[in-house]
PDB file of N, CA and C in Angstrom:
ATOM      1  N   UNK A   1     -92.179  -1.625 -11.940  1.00  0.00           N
ATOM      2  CA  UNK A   1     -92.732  -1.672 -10.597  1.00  0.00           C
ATOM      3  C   UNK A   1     -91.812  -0.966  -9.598  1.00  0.00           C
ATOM      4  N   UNK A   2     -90.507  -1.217  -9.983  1.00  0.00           N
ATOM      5  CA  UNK A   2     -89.792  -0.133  -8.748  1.00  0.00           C
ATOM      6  C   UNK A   2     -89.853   0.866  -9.021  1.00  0.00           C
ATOM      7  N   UNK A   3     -90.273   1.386 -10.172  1.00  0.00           N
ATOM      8  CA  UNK A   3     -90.153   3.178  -9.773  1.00  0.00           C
ATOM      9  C   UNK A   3     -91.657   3.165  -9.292  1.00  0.00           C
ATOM     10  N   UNK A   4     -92.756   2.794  -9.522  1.00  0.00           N
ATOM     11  CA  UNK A   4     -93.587   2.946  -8.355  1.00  0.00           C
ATOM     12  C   UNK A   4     -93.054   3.278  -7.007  1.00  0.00           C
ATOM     13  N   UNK A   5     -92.781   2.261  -6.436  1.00  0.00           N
ATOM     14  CA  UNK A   5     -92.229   2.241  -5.143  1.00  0.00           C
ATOM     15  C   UNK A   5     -91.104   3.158  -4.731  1.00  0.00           C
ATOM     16  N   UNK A   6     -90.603   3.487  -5.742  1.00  0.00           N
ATOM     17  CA  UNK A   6     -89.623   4.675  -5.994  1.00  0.00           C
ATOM     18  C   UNK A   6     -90.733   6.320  -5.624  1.00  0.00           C
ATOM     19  N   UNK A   7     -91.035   5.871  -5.851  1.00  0.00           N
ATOM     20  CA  UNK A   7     -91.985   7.464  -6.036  1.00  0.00           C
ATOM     21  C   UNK A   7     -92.735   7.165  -5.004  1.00  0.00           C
ATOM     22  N   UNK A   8     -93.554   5.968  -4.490  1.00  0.00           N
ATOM     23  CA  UNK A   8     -94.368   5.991  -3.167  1.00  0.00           C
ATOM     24  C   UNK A   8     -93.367   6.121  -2.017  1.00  0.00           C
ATOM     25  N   UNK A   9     -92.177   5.677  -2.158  1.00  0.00           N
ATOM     26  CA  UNK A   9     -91.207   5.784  -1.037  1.00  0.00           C
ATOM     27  C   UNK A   9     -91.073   7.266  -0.253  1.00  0.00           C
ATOM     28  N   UNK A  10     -91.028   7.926  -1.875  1.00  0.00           N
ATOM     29  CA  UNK A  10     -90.315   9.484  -1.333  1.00  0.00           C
ATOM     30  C   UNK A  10     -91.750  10.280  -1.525  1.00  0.00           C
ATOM     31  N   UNK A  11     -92.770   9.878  -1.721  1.00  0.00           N
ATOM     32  CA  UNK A  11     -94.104  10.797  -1.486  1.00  0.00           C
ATOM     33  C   UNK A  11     -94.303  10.457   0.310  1.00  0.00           C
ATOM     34  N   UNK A  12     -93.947   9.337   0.470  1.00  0.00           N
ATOM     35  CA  UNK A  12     -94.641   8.365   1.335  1.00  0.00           C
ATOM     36  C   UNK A  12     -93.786   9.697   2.709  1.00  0.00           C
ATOM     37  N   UNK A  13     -92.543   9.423   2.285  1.00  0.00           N
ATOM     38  CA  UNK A  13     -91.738  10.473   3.285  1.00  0.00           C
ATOM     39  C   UNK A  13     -91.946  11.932   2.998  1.00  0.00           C
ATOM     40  N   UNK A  14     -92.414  12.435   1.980  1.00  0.00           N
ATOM     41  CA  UNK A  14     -92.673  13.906   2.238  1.00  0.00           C
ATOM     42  C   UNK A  14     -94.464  14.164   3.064  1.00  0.00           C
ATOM     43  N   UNK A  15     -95.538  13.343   3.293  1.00  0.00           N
ATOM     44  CA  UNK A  15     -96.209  13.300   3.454  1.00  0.00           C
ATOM     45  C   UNK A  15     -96.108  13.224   5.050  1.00  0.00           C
ATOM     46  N   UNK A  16     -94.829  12.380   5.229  1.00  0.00           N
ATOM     47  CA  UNK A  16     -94.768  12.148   6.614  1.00  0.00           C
ATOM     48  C   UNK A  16     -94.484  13.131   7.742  1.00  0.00           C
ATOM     49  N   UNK A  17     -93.403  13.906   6.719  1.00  0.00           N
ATOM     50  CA  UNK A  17     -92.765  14.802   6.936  1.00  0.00           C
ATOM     51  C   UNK A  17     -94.049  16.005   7.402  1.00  0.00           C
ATOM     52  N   UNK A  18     -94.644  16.366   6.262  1.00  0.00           N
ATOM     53  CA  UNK A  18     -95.521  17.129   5.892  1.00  0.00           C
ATOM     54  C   UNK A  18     -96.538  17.471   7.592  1.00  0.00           C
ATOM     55  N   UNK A  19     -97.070  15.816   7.589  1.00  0.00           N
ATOM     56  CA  UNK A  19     -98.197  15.920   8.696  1.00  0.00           C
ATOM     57  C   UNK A  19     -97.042  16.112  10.409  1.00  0.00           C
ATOM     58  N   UNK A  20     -96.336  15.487  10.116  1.00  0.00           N
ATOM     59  CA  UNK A  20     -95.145  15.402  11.906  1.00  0.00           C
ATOM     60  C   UNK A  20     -95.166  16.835  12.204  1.00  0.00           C
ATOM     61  N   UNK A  21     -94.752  18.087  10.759  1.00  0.00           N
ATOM     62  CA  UNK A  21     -94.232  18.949  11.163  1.00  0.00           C
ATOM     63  C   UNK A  21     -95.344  20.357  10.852  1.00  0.00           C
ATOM     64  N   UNK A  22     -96.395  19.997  10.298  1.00  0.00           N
ATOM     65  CA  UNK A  22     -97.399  20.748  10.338  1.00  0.00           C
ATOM     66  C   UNK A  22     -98.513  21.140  11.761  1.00  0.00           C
ATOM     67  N   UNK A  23     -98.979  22.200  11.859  1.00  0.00           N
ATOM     68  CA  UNK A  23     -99.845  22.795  12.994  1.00  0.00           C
ATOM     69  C   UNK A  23    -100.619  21.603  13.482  1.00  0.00           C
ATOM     70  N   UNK A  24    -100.887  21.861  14.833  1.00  0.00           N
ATOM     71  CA  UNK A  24    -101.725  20.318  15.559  1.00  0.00           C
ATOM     72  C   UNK A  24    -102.807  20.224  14.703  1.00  0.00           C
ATOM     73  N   UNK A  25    -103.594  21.455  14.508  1.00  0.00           N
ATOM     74  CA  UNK A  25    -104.795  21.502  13.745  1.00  0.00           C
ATOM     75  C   UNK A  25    -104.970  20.853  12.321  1.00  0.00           C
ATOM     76  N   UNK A  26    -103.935  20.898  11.942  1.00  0.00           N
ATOM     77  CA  UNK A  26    -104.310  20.630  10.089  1.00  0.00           C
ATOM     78  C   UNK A  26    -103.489  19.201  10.315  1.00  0.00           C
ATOM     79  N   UNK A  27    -103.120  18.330  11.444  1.00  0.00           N
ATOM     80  CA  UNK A  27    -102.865  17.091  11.601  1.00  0.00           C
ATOM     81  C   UNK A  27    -104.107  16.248  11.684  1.00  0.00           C
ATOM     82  N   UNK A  28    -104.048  15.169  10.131  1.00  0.00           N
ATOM     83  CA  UNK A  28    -105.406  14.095  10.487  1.00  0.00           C
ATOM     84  C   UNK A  28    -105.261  13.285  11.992  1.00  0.00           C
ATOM     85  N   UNK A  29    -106.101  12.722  12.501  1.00  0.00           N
ATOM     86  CA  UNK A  29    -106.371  12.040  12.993  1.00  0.00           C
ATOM     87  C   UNK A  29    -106.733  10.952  12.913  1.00  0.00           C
ATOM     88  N   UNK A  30    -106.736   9.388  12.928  1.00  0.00           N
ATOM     89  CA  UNK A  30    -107.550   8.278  12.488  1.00  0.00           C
ATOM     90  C   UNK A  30    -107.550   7.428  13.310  1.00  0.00           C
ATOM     91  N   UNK A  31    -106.275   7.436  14.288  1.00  0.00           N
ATOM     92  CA  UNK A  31    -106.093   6.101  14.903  1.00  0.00           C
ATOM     93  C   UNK A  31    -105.215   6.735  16.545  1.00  0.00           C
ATOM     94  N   UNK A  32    -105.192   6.033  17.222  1.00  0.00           N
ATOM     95  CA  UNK A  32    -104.467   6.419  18.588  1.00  0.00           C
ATOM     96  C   UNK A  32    -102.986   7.105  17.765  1.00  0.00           C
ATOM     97  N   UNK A  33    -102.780   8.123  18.449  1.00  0.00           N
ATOM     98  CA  UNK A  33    -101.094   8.729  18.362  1.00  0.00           C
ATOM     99  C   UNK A  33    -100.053   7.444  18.318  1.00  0.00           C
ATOM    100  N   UNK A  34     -99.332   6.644  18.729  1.00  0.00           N
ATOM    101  CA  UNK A  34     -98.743   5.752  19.156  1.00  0.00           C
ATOM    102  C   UNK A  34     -98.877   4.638  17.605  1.00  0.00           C
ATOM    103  N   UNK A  35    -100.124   4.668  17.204  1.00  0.00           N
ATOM    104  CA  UNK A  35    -100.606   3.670  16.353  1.00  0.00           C
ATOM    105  C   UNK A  35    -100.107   3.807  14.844  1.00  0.00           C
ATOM    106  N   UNK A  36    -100.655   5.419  14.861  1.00  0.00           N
ATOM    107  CA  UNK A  36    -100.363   6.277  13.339  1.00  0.00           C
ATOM    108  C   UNK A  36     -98.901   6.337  13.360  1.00  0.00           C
ATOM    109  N   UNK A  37     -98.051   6.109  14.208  1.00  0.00           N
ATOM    110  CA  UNK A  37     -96.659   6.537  13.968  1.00  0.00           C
ATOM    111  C   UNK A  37     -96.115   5.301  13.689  1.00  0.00           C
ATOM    112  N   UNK A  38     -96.419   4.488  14.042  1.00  0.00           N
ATOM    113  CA  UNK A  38     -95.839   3.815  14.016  1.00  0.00           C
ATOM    114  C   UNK A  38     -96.019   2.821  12.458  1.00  0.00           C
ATOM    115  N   UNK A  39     -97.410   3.116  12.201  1.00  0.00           N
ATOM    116  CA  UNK A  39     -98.203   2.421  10.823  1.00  0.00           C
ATOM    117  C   UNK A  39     -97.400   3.178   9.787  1.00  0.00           C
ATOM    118  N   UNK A  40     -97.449   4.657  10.480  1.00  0.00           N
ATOM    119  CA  UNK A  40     -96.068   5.439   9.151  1.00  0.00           C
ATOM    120  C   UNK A  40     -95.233   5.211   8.713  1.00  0.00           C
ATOM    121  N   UNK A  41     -94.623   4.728  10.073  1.00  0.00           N
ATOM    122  CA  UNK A  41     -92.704   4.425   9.424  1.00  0.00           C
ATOM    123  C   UNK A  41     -92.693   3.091   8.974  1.00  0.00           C
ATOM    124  N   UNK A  42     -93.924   1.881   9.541  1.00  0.00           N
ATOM    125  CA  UNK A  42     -93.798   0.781   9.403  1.00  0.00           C
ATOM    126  C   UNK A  42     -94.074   0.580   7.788  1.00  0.00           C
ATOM    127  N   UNK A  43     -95.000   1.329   7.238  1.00  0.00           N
ATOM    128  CA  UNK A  43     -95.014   1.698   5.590  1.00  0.00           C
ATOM    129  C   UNK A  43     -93.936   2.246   4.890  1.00  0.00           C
ATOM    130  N   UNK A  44     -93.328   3.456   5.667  1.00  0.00           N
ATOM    131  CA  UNK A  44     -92.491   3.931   4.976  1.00  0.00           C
ATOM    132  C   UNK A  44     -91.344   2.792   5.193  1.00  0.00           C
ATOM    133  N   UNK A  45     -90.535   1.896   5.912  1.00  0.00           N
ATOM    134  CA  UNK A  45     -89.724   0.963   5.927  1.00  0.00           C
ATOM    135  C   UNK A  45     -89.933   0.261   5.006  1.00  0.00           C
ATOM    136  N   UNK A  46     -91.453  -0.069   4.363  1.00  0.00           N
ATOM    137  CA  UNK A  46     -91.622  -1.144   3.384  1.00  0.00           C
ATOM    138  C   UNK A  46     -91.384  -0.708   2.124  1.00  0.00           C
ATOM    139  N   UNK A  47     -92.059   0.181   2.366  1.00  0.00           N
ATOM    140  CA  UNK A  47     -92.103   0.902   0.781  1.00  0.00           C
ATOM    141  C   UNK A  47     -90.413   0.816   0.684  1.00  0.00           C
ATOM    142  N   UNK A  48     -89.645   1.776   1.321  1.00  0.00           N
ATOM    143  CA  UNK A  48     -88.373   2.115   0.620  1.00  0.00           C
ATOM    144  C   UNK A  48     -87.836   0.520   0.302  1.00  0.00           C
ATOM    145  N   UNK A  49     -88.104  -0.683   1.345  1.00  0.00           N
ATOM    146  CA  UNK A  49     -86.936  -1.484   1.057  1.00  0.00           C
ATOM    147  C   UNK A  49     -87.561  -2.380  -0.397  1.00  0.00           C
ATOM    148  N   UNK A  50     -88.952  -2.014  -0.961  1.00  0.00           N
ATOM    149  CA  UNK A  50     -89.266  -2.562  -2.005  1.00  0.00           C
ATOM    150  C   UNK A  50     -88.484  -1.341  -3.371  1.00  0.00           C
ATOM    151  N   UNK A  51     -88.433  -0.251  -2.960  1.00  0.00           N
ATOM    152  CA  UNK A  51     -87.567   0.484  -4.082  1.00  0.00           C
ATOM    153  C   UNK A  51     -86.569   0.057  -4.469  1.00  0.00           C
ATOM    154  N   UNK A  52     -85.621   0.482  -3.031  1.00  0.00           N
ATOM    155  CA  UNK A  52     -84.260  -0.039  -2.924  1.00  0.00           C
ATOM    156  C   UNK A  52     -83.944  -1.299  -2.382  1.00  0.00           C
ATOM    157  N   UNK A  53     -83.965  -2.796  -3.230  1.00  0.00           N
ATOM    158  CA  UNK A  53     -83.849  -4.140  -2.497  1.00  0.00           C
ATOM    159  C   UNK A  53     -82.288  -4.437  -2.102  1.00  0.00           C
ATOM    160  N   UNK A  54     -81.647  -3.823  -2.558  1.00  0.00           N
ATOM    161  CA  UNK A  54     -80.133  -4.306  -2.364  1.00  0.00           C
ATOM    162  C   UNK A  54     -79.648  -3.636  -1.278  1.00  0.00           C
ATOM    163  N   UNK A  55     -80.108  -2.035  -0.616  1.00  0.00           N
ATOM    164  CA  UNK A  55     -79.385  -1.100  -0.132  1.00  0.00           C
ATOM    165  C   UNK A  55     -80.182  -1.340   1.321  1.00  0.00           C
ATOM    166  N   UNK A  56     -80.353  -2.440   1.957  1.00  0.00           N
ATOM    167  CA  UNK A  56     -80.862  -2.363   3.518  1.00  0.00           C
ATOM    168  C   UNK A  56     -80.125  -1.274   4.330  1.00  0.00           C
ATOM    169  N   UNK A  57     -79.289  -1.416   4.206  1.00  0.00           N
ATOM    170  CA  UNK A  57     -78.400  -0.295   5.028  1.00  0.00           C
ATOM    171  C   UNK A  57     -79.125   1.178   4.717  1.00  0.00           C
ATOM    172  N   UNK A  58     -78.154   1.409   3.886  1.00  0.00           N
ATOM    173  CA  UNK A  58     -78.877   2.488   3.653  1.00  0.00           C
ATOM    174  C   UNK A  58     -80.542   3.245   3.547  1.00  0.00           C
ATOM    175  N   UNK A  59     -81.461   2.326   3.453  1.00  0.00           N
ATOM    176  CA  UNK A  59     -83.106   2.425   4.217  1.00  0.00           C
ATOM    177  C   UNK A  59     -83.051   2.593   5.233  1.00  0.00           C
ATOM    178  N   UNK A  60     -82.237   2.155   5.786  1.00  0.00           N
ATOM    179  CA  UNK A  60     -82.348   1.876   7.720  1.00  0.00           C
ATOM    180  C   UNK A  60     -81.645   3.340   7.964  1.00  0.00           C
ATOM    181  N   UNK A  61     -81.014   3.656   7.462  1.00  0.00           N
ATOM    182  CA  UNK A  61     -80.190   4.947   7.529  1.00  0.00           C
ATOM    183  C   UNK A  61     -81.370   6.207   7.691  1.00  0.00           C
ATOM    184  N   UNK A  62     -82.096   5.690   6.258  1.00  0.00           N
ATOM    185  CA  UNK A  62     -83.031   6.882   5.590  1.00  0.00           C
ATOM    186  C   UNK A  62     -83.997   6.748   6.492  1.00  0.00           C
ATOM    187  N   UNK A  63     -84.491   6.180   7.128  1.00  0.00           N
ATOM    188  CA  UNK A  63     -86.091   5.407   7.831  1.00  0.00           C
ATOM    189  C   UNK A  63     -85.971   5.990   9.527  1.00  0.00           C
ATOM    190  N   UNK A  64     -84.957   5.701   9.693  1.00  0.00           N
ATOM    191  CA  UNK A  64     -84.883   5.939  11.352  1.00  0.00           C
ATOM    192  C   UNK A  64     -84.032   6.997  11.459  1.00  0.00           C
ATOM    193  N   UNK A  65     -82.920   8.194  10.418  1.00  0.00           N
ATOM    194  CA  UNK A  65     -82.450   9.023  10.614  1.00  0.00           C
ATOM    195  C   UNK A  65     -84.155  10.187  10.267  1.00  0.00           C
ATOM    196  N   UNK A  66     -84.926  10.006   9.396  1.00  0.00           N
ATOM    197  CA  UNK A  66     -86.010  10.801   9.070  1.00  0.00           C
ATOM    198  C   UNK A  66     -87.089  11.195  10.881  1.00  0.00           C
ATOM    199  N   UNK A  67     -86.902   9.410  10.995  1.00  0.00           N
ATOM    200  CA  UNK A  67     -87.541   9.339  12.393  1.00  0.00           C
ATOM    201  C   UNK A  67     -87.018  10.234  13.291  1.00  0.00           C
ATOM    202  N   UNK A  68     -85.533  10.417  13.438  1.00  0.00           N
ATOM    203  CA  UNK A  68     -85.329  10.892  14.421  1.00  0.00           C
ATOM    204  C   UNK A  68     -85.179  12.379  14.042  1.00  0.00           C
ATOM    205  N   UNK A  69     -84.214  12.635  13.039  1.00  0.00           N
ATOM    206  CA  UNK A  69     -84.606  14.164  12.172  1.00  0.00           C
ATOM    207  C   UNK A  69     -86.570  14.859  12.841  1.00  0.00           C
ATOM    208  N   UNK A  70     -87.249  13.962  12.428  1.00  0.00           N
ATOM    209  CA  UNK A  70     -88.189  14.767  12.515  1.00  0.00           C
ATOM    210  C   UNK A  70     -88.978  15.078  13.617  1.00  0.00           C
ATOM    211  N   UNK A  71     -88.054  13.835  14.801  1.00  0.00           N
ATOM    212  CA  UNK A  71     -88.828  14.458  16.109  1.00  0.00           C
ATOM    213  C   UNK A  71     -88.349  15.688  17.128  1.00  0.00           C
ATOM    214  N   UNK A  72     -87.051  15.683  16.383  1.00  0.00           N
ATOM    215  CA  UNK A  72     -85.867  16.906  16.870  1.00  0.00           C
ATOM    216  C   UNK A  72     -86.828  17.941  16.402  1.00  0.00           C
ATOM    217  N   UNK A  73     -87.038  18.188  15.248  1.00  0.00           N
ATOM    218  CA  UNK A  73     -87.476  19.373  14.427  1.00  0.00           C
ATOM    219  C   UNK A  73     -89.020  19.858  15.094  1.00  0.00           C
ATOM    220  N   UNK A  74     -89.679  19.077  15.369  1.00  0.00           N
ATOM    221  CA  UNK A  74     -90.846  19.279  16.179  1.00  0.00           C
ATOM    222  C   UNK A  74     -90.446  19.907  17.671  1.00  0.00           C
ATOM    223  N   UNK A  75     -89.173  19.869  18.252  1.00  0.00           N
ATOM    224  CA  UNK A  75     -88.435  21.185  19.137  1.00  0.00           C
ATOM    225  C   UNK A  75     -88.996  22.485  18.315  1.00  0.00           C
ATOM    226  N   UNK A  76     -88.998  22.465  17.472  1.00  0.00           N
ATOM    227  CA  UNK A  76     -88.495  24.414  16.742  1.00  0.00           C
ATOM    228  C   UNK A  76     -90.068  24.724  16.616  1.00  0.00           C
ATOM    229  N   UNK A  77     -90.832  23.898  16.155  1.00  0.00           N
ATOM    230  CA  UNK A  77     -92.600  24.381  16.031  1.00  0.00           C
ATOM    231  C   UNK A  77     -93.036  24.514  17.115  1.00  0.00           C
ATOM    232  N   UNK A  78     -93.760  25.505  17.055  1.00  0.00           N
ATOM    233  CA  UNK A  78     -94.508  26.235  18.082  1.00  0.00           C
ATOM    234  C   UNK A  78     -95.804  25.473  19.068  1.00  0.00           C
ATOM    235  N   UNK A  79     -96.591  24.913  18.248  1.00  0.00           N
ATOM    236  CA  UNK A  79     -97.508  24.033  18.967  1.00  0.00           C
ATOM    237  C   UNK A  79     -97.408  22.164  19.040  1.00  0.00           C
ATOM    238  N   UNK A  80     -95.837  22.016  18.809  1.00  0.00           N
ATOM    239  CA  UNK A  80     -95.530  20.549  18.785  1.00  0.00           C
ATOM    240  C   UNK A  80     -94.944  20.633  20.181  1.00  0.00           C
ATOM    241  N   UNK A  81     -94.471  18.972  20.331  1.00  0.00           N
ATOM    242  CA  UNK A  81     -93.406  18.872  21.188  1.00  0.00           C
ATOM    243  C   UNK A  81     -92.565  17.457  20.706  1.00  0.00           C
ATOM    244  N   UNK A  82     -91.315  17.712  20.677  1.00  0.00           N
ATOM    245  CA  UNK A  82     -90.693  16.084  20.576  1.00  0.00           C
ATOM    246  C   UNK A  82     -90.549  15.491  21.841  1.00  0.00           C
ATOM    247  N   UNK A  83     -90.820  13.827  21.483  1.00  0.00           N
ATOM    248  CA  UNK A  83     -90.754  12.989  22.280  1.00  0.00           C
ATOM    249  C   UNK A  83     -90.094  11.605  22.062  1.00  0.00           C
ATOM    250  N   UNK A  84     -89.391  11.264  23.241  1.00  0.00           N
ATOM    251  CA  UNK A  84     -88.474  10.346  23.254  1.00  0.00           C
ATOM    252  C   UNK A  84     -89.241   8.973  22.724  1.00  0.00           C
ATOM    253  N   UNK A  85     -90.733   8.913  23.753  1.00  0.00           N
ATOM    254  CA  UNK A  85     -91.361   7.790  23.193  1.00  0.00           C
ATOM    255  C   UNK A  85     -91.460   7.493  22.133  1.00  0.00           C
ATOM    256  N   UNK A  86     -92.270   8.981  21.587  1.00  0.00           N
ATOM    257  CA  UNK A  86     -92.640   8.988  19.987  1.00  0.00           C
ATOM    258  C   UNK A  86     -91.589   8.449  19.033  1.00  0.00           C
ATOM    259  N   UNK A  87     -90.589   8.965  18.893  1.00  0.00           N
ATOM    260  CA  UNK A  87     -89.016   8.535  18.250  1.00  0.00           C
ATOM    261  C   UNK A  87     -88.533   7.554  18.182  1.00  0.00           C
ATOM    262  N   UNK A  88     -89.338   6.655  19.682  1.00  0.00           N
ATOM    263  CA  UNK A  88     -88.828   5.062  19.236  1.00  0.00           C
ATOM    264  C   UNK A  88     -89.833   4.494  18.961  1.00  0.00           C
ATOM    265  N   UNK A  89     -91.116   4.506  18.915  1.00  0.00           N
ATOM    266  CA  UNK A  89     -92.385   4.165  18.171  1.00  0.00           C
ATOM    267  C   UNK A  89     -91.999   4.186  16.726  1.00  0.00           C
ATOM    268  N   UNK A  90     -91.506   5.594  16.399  1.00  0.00           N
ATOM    269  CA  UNK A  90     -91.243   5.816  14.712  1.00  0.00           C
ATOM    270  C   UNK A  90     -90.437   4.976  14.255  1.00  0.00           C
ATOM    271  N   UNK A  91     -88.963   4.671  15.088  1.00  0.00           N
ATOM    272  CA  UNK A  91     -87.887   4.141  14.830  1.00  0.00           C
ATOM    273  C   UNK A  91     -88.284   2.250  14.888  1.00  0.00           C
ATOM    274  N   UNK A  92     -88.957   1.912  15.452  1.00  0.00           N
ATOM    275  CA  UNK A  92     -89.673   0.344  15.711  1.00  0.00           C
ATOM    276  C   UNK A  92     -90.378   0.283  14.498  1.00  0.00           C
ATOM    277  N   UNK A  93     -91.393   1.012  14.180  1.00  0.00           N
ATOM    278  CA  UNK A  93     -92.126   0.917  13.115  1.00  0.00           C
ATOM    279  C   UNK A  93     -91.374   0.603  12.005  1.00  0.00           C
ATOM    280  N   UNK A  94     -90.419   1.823  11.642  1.00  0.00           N
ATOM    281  CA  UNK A  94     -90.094   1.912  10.312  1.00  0.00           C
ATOM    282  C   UNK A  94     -88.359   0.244  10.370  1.00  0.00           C
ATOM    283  N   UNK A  95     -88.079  -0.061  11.223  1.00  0.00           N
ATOM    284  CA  UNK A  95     -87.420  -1.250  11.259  1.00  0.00           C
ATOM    285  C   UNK A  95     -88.012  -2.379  10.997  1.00  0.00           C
ATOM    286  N   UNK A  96     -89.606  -2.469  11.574  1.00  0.00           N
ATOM    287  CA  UNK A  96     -90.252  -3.557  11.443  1.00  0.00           C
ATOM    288  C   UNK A  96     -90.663  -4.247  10.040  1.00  0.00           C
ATOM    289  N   UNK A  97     -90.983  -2.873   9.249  1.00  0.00           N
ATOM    290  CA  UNK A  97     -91.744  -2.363   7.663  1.00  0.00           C
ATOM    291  C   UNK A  97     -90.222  -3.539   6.787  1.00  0.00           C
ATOM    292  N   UNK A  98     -89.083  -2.838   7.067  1.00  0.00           N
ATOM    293  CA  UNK A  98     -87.971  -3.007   6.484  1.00  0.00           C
ATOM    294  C   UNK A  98     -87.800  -4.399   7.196  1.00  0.00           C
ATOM    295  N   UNK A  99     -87.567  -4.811   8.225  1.00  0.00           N
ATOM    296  CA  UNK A  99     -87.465  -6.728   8.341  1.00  0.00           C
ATOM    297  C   UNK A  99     -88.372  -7.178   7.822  1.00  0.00           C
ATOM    298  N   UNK A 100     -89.806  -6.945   7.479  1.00  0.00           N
ATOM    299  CA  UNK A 100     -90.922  -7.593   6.905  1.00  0.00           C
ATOM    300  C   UNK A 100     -90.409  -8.306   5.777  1.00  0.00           C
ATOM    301  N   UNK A 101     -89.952  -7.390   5.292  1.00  0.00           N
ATOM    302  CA  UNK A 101     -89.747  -7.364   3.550  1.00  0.00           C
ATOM    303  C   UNK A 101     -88.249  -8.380   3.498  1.00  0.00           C
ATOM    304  N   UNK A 102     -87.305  -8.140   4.093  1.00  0.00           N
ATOM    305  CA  UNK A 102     -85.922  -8.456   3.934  1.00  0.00           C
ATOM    306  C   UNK A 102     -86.143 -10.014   4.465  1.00  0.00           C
ATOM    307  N   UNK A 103     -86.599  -9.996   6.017  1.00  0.00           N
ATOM    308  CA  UNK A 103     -86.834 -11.794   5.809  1.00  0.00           C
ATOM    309  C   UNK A 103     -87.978 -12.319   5.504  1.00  0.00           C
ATOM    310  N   UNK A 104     -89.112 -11.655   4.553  1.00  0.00           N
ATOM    311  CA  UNK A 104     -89.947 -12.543   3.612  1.00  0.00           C
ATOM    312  C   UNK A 104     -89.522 -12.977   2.153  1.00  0.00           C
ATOM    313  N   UNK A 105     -87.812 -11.922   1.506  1.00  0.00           N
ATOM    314  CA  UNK A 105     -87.133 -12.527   0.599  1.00  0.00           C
ATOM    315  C   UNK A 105     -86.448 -13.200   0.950  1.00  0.00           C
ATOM    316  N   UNK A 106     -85.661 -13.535   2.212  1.00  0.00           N
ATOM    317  CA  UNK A 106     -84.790 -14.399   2.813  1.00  0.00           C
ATOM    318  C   UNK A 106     -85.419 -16.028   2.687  1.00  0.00           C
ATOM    319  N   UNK A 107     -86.854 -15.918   3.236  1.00  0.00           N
ATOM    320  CA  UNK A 107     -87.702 -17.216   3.121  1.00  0.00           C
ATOM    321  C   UNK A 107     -87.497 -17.271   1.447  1.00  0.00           C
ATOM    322  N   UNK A 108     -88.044 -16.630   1.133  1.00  0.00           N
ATOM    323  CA  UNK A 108     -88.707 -16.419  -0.599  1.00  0.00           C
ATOM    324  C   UNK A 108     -87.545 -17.833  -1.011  1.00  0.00           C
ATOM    325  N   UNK A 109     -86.026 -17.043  -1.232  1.00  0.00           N
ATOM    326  CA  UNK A 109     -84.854 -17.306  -1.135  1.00  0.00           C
ATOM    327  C   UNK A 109     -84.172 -18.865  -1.024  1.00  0.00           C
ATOM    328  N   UNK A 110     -84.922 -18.853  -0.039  1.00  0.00           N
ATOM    329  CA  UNK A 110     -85.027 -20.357   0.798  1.00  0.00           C
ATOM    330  C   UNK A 110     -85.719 -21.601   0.625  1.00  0.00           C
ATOM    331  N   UNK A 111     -86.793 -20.927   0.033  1.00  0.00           N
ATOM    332  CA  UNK A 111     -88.003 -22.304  -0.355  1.00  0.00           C
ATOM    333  C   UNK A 111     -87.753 -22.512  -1.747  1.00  0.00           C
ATOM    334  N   UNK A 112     -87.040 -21.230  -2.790  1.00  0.00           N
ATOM    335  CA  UNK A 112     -86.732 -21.282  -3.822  1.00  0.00           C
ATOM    336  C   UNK A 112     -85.856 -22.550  -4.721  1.00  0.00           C
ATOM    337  N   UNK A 113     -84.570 -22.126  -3.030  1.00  0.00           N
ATOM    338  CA  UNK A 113     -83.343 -22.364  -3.135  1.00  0.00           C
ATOM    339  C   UNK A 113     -83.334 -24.282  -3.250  1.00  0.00           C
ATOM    340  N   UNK A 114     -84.246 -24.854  -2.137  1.00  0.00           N
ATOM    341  CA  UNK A 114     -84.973 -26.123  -1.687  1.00  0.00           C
ATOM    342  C   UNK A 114     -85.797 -26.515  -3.229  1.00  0.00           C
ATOM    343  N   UNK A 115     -86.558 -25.877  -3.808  1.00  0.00           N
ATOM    344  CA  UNK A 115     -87.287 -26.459  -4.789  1.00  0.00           C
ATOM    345  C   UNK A 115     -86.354 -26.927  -6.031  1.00  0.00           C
ATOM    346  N   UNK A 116     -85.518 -25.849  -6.355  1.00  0.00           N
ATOM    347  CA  UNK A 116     -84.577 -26.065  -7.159  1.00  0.00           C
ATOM    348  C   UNK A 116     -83.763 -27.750  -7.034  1.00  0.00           C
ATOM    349  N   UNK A 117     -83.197 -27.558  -5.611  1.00  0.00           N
ATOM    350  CA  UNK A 117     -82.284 -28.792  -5.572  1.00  0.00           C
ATOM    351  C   UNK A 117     -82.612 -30.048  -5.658  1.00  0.00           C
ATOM    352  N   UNK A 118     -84.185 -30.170  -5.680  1.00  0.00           N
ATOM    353  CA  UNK A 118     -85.516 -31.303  -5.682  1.00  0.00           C
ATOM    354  C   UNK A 118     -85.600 -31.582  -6.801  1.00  0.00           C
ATOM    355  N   UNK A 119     -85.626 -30.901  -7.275  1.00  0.00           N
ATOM    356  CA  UNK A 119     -86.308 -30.851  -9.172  1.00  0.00           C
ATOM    357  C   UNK A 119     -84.960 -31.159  -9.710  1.00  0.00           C
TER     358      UNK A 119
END
């Protein structure tokens, strides 16, 4: 199961990559601007921290340096623009994806930890 998530992690980020830094035109559309960015990173946060469960740090590294990497880079394309908002939309999202996961094993952890000492 983790190399699933291994492989959805880093599709998950070339895809992201793919649509941020591609022509306005060949960008889907589905949901308010603000919404999709944030549903992105908030996936991509999950996904990676289900790959990598031990390395929080380093997700948070990968998740919100990509975020910000890629709103810089949308400077250099011609019909983009980077934005400060956008960058912390991305950067909220993809933190949120990654606490989801980290304190729903923390609980996990916890109720585990409680059943054990019962029994």
């Amino acid at each position: 199961m983790v190399k699933f998530f291994l492989a959805a992690g880093w599709l998950a980020l070339a895809l992201v990559t793919f649509v941020t830094l591609a022509p306005i035109h060949d960008r889907p559309m589905i949901a308010p601007r603000h919404f999709e960015h944030f549903a992105a990173f908030f996936i991509l946060g999950l996904v990676f921290v289900l790959a990598y469960s031990n390395r929080i740090i380093l997700i948070t590294v990968i998740v919100v340096g990509s975020a910000v990497i890629l709103e810089a880079l949308q400077l250099l394309t011609p019909d983009r623009h980077g934005d400060l908002m956008d960058g912390l939309v991305k950067v909220a999202g993809g933190v949120c994806g990654i606490s989801v996961v980290a304190l729903a094993r923390v609980g996990i952890t916890q109720a585990m930890t409680k059943i054990v000492s019962r029994g």
